[in-house]
Protein backbone atom coordinates (compact mmCIF):
# COMPACT_ATOMS: atom_id res chain seq x y z
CA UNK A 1 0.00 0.00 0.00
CA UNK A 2 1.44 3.31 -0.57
CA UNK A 3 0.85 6.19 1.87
CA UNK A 4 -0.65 9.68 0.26
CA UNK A 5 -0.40 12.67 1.86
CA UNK A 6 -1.96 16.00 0.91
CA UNK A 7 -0.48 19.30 1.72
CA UNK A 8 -1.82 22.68 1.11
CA UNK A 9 0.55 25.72 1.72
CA UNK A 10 -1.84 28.41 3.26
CA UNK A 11 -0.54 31.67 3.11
CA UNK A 12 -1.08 35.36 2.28
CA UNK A 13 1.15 37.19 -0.31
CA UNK A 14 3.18 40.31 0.11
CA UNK A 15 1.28 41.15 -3.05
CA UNK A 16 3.97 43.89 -4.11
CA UNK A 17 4.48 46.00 -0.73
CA UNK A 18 7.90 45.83 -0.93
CA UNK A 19 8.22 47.86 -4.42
CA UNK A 20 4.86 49.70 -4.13
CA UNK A 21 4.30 51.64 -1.02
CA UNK A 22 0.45 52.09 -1.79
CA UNK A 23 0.08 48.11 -1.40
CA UNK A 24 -0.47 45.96 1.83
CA UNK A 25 0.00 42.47 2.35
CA UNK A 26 -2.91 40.36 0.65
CA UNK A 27 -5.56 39.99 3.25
CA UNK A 28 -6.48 36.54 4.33
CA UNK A 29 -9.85 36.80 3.79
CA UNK A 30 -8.59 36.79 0.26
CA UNK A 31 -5.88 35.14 -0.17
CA UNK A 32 -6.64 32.13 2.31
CA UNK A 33 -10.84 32.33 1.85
CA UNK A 34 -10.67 33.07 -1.16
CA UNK A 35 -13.97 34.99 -0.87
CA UNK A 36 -15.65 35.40 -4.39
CA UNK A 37 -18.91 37.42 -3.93
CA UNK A 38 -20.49 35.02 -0.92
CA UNK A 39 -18.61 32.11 -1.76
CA UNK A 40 -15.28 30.98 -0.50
CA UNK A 41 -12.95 28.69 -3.18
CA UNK A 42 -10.04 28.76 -0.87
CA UNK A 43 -9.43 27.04 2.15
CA UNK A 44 -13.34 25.77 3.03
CA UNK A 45 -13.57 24.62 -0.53
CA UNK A 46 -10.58 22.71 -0.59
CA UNK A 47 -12.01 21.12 2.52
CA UNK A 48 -15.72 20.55 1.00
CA UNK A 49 -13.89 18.65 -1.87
CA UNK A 50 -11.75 16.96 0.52
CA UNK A 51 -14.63 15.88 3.17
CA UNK A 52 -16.76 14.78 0.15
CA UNK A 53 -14.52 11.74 -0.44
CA UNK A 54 -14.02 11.00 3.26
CA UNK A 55 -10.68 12.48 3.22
CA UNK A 56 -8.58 14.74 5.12
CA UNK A 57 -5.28 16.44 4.41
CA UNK A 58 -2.23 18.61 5.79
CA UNK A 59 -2.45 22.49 6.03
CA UNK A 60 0.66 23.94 6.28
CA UNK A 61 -0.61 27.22 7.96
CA UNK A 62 1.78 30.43 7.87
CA UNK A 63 1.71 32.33 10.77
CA UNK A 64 4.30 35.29 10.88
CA UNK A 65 1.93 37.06 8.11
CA UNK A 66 0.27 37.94 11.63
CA UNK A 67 2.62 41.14 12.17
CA UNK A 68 1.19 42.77 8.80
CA UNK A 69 -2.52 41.04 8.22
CA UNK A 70 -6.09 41.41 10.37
CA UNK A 71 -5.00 38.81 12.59
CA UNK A 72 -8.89 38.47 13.18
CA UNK A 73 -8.84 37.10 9.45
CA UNK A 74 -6.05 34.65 9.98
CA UNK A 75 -8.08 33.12 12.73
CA UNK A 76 -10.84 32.68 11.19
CA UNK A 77 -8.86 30.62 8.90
CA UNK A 78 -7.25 28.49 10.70
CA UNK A 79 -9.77 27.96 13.51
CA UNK A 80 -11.75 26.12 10.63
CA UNK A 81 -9.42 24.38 9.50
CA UNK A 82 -9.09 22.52 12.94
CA UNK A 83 -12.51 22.75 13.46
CA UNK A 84 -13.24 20.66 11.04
CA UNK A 85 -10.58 17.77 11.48
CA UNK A 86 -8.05 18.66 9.29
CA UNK A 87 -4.18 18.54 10.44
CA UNK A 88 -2.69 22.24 11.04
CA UNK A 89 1.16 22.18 10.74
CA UNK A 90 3.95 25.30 10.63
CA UNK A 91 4.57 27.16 7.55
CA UNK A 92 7.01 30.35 7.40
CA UNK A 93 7.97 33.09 5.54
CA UNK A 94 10.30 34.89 6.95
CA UNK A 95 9.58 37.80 4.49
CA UNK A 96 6.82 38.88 6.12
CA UNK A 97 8.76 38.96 9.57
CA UNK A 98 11.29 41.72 8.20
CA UNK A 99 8.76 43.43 6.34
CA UNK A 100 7.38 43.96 10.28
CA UNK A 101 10.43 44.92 11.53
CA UNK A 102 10.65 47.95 8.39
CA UNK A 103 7.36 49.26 8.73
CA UNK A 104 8.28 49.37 12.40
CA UNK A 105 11.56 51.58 11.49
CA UNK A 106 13.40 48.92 13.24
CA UNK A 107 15.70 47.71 9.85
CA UNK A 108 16.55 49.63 6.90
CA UNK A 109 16.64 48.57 2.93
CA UNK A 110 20.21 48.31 3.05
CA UNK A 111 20.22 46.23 6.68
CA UNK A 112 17.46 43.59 4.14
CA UNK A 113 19.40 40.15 4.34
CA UNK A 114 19.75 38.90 0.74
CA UNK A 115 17.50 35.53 -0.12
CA UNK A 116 15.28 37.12 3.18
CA UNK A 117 12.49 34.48 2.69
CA UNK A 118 14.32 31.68 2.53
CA UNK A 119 14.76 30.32 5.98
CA UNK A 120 17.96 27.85 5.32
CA UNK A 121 19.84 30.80 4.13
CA UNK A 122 19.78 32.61 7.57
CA UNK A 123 22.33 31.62 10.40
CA UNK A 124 21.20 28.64 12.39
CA UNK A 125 20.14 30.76 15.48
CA UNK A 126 18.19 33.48 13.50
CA UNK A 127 16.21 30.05 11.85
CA UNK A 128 15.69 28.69 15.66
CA UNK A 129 14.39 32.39 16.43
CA UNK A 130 11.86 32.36 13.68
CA UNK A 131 10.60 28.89 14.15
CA UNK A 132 10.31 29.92 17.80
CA UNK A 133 8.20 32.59 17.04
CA UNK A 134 6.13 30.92 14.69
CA UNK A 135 5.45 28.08 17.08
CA UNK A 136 4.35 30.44 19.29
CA UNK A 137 1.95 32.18 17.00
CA UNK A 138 0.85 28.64 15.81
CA UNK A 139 -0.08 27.92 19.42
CA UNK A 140 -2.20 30.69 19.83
CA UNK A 141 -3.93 30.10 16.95
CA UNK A 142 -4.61 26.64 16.81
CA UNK A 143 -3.91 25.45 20.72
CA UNK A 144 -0.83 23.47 20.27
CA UNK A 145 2.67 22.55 19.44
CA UNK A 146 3.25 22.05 15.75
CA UNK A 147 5.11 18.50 14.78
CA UNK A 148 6.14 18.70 11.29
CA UNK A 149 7.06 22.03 8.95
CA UNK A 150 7.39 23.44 5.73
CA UNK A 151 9.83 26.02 4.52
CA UNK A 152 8.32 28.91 2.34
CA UNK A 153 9.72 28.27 -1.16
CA UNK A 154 11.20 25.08 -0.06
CA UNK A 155 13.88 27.34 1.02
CA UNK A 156 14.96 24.65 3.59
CA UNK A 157 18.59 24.00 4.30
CA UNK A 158 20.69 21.51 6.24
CA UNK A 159 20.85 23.70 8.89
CA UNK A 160 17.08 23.86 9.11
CA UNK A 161 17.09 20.45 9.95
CA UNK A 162 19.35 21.01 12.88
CA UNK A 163 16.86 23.80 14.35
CA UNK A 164 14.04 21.87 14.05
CA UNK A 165 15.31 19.21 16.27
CA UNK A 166 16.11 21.87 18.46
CA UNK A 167 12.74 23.18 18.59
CA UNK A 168 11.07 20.12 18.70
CA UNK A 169 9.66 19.55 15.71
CA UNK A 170 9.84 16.08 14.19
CA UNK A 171 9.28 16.32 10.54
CA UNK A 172 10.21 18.58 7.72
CA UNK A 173 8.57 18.61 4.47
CA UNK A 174 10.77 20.81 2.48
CA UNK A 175 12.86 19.05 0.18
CA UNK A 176 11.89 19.28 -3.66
CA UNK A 177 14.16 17.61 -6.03
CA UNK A 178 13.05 20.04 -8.87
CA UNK A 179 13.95 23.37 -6.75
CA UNK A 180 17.56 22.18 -5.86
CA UNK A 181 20.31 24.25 -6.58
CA UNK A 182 17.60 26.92 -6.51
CA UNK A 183 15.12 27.61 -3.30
CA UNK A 184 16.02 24.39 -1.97
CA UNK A 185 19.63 23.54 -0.21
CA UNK A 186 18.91 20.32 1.85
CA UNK A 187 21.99 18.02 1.56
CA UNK A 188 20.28 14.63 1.57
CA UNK A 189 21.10 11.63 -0.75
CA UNK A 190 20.63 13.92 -3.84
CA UNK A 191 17.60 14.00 -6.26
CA UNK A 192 15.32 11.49 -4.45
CA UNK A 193 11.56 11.21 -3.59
CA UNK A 194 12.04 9.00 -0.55
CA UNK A 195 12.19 9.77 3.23
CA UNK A 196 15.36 10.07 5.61
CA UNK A 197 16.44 10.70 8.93
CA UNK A 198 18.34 13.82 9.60
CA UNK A 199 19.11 13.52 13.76
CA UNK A 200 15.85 13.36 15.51
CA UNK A 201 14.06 14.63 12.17
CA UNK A 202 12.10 12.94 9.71
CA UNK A 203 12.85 14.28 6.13
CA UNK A 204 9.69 14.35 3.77
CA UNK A 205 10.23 15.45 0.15
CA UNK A 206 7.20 16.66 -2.24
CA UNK A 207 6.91 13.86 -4.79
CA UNK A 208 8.42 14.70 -8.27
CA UNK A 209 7.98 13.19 -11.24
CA UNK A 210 10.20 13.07 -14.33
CA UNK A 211 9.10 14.67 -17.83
CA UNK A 212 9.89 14.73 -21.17
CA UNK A 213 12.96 11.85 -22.79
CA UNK A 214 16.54 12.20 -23.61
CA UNK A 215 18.06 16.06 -23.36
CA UNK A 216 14.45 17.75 -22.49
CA UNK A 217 14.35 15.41 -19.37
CA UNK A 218 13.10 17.14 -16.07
CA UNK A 219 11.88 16.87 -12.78
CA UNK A 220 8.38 18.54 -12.16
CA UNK A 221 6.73 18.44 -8.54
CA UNK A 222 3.43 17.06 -7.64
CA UNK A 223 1.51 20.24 -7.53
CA UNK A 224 -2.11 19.17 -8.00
CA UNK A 225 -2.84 23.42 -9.46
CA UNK A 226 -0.24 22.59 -12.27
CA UNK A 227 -0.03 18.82 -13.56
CA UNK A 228 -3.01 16.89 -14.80
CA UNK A 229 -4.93 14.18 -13.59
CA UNK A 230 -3.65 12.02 -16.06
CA UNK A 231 -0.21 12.63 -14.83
CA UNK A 232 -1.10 12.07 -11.14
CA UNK A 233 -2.79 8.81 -11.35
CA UNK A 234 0.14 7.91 -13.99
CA UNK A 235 2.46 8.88 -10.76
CA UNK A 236 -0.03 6.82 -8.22
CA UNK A 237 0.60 3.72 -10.52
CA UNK A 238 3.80 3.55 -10.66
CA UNK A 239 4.60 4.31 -6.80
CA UNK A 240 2.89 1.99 -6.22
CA UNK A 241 4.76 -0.66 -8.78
CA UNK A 242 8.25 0.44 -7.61
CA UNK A 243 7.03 0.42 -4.36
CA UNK A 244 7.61 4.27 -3.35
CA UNK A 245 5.99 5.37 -0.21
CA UNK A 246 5.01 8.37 0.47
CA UNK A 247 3.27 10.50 -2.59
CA UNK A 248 3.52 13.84 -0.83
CA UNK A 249 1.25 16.11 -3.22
CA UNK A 250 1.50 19.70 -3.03
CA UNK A 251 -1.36 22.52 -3.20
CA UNK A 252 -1.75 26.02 -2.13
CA UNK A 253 -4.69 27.89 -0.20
CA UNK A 254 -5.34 29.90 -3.41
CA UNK A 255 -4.81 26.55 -6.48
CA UNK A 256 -8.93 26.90 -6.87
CA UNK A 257 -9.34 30.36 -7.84
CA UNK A 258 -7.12 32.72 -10.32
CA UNK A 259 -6.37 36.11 -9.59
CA UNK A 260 -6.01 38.94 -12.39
CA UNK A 261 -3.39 41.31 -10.50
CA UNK A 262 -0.85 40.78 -7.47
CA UNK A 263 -3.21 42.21 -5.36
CA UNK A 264 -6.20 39.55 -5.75
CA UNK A 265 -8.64 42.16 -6.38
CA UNK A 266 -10.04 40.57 -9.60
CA UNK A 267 -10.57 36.60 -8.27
CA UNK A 268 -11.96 33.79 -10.62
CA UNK A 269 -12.80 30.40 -9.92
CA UNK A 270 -10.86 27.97 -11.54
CA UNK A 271 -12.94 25.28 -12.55
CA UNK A 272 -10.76 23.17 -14.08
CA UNK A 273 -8.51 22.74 -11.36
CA UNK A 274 -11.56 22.28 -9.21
CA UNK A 275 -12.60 20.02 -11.40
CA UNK A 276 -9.22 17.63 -11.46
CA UNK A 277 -8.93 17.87 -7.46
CA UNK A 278 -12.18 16.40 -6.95
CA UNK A 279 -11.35 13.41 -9.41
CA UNK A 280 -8.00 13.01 -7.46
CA UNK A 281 -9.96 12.85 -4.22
CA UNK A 282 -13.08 10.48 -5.69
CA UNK A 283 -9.90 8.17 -7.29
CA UNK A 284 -8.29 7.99 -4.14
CA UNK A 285 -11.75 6.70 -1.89
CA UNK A 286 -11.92 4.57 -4.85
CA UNK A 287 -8.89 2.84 -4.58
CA UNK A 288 -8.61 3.04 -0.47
CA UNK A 289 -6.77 -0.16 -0.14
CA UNK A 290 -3.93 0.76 -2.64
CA UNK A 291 -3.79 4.30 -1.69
CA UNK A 292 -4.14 5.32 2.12
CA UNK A 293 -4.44 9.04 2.56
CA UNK A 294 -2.54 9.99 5.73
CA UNK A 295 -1.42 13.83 7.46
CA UNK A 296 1.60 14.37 9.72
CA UNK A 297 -0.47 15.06 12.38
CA UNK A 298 -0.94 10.94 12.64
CA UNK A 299 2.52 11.05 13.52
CA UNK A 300 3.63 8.30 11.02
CA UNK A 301 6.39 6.19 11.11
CA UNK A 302 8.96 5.63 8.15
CA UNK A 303 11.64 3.79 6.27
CA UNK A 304 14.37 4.72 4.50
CA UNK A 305 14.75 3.71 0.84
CA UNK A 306 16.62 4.02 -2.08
CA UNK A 307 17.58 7.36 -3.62
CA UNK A 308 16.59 8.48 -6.91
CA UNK A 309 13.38 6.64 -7.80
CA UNK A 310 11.42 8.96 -10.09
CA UNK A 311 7.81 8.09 -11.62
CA UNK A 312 8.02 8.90 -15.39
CA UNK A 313 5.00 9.84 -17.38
CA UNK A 314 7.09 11.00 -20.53
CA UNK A 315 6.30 13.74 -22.96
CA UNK A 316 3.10 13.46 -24.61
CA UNK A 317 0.79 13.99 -21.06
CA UNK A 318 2.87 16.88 -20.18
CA UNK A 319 2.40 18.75 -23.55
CA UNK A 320 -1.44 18.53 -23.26
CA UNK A 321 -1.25 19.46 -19.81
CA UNK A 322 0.46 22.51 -21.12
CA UNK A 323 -1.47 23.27 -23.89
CA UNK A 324 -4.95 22.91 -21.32
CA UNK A 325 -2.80 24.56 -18.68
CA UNK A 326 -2.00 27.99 -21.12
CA UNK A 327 -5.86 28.62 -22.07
CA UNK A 328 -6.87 27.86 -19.00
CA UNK A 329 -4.17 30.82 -17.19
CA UNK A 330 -6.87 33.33 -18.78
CA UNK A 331 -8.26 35.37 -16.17
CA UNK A 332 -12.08 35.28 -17.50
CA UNK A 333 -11.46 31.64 -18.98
């Protein structure tokens, strides 16, 4: 049986404050909610699609947005999201901590630390500073201790590892194959979609996939707002013929709606991606005893496996998916 697990990163945007003093953070209410008119197509519908099929995933809820949103609105997110049984783990972006700390007059431009977002790039004690704070702020709202974490970006290093462990957290979903060299700066076992131990903490990459044959061969994560359904049943199958265990997919609070400008004024549905996540759910009740769906907050237990293992789905699924994928990028589409 192979173990799924879905994530959703659920976040606000800085939504161009940084270059345009007349913006503000993205709201939550926005952002997270996704509010359309009276209906929400962020977080509660990703739940309603989720809870339709029996199913329940990880939210990966970021918390130092709190300095610069109506921290009102960010509780009303996340309250539901434990309300209703879902798993509420840590998410940061450190971006939105110094962006505090300059509205505050407290840091200048030039005082900015370069790659500021990226948690792993920071010295190890600045990273065990900001995950303290964010536990804290994930305490208050949610009611307790997180026990696994994301970096914002993926911008996880080695060093993250070690400040985890110091603040007790016990897994890390961070690691993307595709974003090495980039975002990401783990030092595992290279490329690999398979679990490890780094000290007292389990490491949990995002399933990728590879695309395309010969010299246009890459590595493409398991983001349910940007591959197709064909390519993530394709990915189910064969995980579960080479026997790789976990699938970690990867969404976002805001894959089910499209936004026109940086500032999510002008929000559409997306349909189509709606459309594909309840097939993924509906395939996975379906198929229950090859594919159990599973959160960190079940505190699971793993193994260790070979490095490298990569589903392929070659080229001729991607290039639909991208042809779909382009119309459907349309604002009013």
């Amino acid at each position: 049986m192979v173990d799924v697990y879905l994530t959703v990163d659920t976040e606000c945007s800085m939504g161009g404050a940084w270059t345009n003093p007349g913006f503000e953070p993205v709201a939550p209410e926005r952002a997270i909610l996704g509010k359309i008119g009276g209906e929400y197509y962020g977080t509660p519908r990703l739940m309603d699609i989720l809870e339709e099929s029996g199913l329940r995933a990880t939210f990966f809820i970021e918390v130092l947005a709190a300095h610069v949103v109506p921290t009102s609105q960010l509780a009303q997110a996340y309250s539901q999201i434990v309300s209703r049984g879902h798993d509420a783990q840590l998410h940061l972006h450190p971006v939105y901590h110094f962006y505090h700390l300059f509205r505050q007059g407290r840091i200048g431009k030039e005082q900015l630390p370069p790659n500021m977002d990226l948690i792993g790039r920071h010295p190890l004690q600045v990273q065990i500073e900001l995950l303290q704070e964010g536990c804290g702020l994930f305490r208050k709202f949610t009611g307790r201790s997180p026990i696994a974490f994301r970096a914002g970006c993926y911008g996880g290093s080695s060093s993250t590892l070690t400040a985890l462990e110091k603040v007790g957290i016990s897994y890390d979903s961070s690691f993307n194959a595709s974003h090495l060299g980039g975002n990401c700066s783990i030092n595992g076992s290279g490329p690999t979609n398979r679990p490890w131990r780094a000290g007292a903490v389990w490491e949990v990459p995002v399933t990728n996939f590879e695309t395309g044959f010969w010299k246009t061969r890459g590595l493409k994560p398991l983001d349910i707002g940007a591959v197709s359904l064909a390519e993530m049943r394709r990915v189910l199958q064969e995980a579960e013929e080479r026997l790789i265990s976990p699938v970690v997919f990867i969404m976002h609070s805001f894959t089910l709606f499209k936004k026109a400008d940086m500032q999510f004024r002008q929000l559409t549905p997306d349909r189509l991606v709606m459309r594909r996540f309840r097939e993924l759910c509906r395939f996975l009740n379906r198929n229950s005893r090859r594919f159990r769906v599973q959160t960190f907050g079940q505190a699971p237990q793993f193994e260790s496996g070979r490095p490298g293992e990569f589903p392929r789905v070659g080229s001729l699924l991607p290039a639909c998916r991208k042809l779909v994928q382009g119309v459907n990028r349309l604002p009013w589409f």
